[in-house]
C-alpha atoms as a PDB file:
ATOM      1  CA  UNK A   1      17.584   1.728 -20.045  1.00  0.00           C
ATOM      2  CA  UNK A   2      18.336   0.263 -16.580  1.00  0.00           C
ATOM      3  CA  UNK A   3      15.691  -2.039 -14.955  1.00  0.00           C
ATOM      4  CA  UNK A   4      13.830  -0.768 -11.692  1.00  0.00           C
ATOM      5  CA  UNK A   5      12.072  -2.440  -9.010  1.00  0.00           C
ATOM      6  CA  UNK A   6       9.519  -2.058  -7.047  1.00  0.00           C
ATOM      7  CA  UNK A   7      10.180  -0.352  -3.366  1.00  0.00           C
ATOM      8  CA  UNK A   8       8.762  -1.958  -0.680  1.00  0.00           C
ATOM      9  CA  UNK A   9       5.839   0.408   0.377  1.00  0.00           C
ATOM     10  CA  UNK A  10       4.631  -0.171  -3.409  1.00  0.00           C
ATOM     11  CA  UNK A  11       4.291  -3.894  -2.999  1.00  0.00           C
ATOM     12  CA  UNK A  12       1.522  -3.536  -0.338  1.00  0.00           C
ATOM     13  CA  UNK A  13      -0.586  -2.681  -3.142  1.00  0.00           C
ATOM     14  CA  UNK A  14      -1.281  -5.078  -6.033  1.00  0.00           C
ATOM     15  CA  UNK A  15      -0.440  -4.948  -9.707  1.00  0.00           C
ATOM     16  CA  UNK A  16      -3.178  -4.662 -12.245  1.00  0.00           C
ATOM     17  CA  UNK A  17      -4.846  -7.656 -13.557  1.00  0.00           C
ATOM     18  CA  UNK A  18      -3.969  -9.057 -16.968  1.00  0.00           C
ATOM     19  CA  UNK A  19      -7.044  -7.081 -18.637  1.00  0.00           C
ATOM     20  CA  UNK A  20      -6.086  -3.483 -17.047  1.00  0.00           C
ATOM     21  CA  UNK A  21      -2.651  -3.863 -18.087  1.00  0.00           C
ATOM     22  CA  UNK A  22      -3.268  -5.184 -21.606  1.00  0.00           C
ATOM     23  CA  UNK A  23      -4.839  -2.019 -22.025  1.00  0.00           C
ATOM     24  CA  UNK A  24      -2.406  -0.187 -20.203  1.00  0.00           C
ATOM     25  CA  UNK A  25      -0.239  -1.568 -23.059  1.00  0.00           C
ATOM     26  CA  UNK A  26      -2.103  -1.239 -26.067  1.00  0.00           C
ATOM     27  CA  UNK A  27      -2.814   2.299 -25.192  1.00  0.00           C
ATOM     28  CA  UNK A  28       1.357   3.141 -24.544  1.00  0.00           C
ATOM     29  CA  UNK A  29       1.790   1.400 -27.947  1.00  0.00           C
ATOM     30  CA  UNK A  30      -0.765   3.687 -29.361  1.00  0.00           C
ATOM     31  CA  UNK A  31       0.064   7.199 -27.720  1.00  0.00           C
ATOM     32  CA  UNK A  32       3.300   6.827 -26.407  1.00  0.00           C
ATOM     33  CA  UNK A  33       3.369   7.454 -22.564  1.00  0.00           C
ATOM     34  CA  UNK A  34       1.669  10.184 -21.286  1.00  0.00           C
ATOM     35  CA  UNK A  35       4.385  12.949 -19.131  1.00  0.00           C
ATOM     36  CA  UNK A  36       1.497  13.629 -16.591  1.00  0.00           C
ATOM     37  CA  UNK A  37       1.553  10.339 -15.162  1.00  0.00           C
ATOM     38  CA  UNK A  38       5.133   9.888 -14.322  1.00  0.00           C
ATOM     39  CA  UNK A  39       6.693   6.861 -12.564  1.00  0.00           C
ATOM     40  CA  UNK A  40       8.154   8.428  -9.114  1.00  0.00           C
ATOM     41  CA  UNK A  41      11.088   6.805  -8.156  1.00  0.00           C
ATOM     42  CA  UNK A  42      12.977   7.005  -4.564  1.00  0.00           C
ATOM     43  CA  UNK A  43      15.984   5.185  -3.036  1.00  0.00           C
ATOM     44  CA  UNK A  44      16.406   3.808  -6.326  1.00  0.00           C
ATOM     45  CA  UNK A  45      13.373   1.955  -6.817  1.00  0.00           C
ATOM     46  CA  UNK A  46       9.595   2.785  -8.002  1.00  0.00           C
ATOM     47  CA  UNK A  47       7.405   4.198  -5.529  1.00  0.00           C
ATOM     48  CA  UNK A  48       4.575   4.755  -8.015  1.00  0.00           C
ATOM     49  CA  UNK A  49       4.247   3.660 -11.264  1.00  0.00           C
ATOM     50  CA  UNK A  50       5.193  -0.016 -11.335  1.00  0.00           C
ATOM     51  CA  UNK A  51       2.261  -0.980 -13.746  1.00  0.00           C
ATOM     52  CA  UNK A  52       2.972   2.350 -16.480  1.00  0.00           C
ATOM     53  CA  UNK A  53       6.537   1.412 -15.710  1.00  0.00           C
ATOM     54  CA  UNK A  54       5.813  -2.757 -17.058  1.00  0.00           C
ATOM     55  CA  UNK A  55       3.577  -1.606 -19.677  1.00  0.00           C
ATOM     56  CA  UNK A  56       5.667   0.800 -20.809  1.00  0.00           C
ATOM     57  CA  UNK A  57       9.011  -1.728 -21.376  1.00  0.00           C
ATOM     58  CA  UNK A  58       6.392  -3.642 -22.873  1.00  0.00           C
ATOM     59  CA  UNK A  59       5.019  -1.436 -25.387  1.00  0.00           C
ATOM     60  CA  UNK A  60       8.845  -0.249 -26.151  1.00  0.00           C
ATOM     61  CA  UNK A  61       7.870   3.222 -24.962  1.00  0.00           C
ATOM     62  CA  UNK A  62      10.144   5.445 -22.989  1.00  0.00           C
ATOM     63  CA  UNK A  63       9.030   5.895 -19.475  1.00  0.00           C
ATOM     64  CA  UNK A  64       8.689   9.471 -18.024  1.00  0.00           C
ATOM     65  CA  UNK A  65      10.518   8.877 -14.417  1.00  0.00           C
ATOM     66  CA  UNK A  66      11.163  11.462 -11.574  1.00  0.00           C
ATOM     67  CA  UNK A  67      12.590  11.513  -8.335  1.00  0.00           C
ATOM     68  CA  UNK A  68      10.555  11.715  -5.261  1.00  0.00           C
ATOM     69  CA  UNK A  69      10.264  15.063  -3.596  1.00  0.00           C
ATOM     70  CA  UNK A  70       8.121  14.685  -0.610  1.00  0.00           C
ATOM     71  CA  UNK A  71       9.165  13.934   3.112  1.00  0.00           C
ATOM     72  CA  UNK A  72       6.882  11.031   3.752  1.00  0.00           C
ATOM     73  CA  UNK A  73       7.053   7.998   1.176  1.00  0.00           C
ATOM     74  CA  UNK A  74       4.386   5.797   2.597  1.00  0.00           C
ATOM     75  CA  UNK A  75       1.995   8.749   2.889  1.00  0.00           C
ATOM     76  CA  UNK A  76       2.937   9.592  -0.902  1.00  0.00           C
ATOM     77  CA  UNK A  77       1.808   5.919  -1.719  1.00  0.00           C
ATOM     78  CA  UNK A  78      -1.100   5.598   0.196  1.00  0.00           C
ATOM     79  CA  UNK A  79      -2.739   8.980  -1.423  1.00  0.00           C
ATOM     80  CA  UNK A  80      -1.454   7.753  -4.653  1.00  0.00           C
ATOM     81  CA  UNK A  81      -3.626   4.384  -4.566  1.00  0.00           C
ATOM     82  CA  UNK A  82      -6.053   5.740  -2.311  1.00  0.00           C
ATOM     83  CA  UNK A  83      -8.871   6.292  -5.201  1.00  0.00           C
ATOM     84  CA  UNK A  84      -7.837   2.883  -7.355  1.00  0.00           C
ATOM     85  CA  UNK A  85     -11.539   1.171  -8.416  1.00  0.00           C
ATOM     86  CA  UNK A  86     -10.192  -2.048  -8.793  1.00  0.00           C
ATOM     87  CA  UNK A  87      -9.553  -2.558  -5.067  1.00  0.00           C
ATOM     88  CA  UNK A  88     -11.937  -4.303  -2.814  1.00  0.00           C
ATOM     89  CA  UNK A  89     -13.144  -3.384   0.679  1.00  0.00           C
ATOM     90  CA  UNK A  90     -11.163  -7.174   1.674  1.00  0.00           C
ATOM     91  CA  UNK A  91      -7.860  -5.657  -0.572  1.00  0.00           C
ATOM     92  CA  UNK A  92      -8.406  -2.770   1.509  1.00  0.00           C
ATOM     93  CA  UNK A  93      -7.866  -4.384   4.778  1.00  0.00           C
ATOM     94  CA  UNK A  94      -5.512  -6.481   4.122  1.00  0.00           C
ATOM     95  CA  UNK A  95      -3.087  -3.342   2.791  1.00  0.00           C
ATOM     96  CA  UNK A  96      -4.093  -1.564   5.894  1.00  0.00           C
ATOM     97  CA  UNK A  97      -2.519  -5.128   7.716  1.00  0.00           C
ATOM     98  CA  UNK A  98       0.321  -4.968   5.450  1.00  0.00           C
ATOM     99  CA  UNK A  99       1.125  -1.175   6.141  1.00  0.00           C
ATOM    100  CA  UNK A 100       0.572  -1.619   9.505  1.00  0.00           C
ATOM    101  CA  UNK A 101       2.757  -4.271  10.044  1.00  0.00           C
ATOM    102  CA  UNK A 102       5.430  -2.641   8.019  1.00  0.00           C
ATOM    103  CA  UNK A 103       5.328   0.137  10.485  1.00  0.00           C
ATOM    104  CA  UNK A 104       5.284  -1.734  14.174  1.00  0.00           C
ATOM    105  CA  UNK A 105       8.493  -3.648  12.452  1.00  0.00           C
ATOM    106  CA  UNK A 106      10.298  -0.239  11.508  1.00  0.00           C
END
């Protein structure tokens, strides 16, 4: 299995903390990975997914990847972390920074 990286417009959000993705793990190790959460992958790197995608080498699971359909990447990302719990009002801001920056610079 070849090793992916992030993508860019997924590193403005951060990875799970050691708890979340210890479970992350131990619950790959004990189901397998789940198809309906697949890691989305475009220009070659992960878009979404880069926590199921770690715990799932971890676990020695098989990850369940697909390409990227949509026209807008950063909008895909955005709605796909929009609802994450574990984010703070101060994360929140400073992803806004980081997303805004990104897109003055492009």
């Amino acid at each position: 299995m070849q090793t992916l990286q992030p993508h860019e417009l997924a590193n403005f959000y951060p990875m799970h903390d050691k708890a979340r993705f210890a479970e992350l793990v131990e619950g790959m190790k004990q189901s397998g990975y789940r198809d309906e959460f697949p890691i989305v992958v475009h220009e070659g790197k992960i878009l979404d997914g880069r926590n199921r995608y770690a715990a799932a080498i971890e676990a020695g699971v098989e990850p369940y990847i697909v390409q990227f359909s949509g026209d807008d990447p950063l909008e895909f990302v955005v709605q796909a972390n929009s609802n994450r719990r574990d984010l703070d009002p101060g994360q929140r801001a400073a992803i806004g920074l980081k997303i805004q920056k990104w897109w003055n610079e492009k």
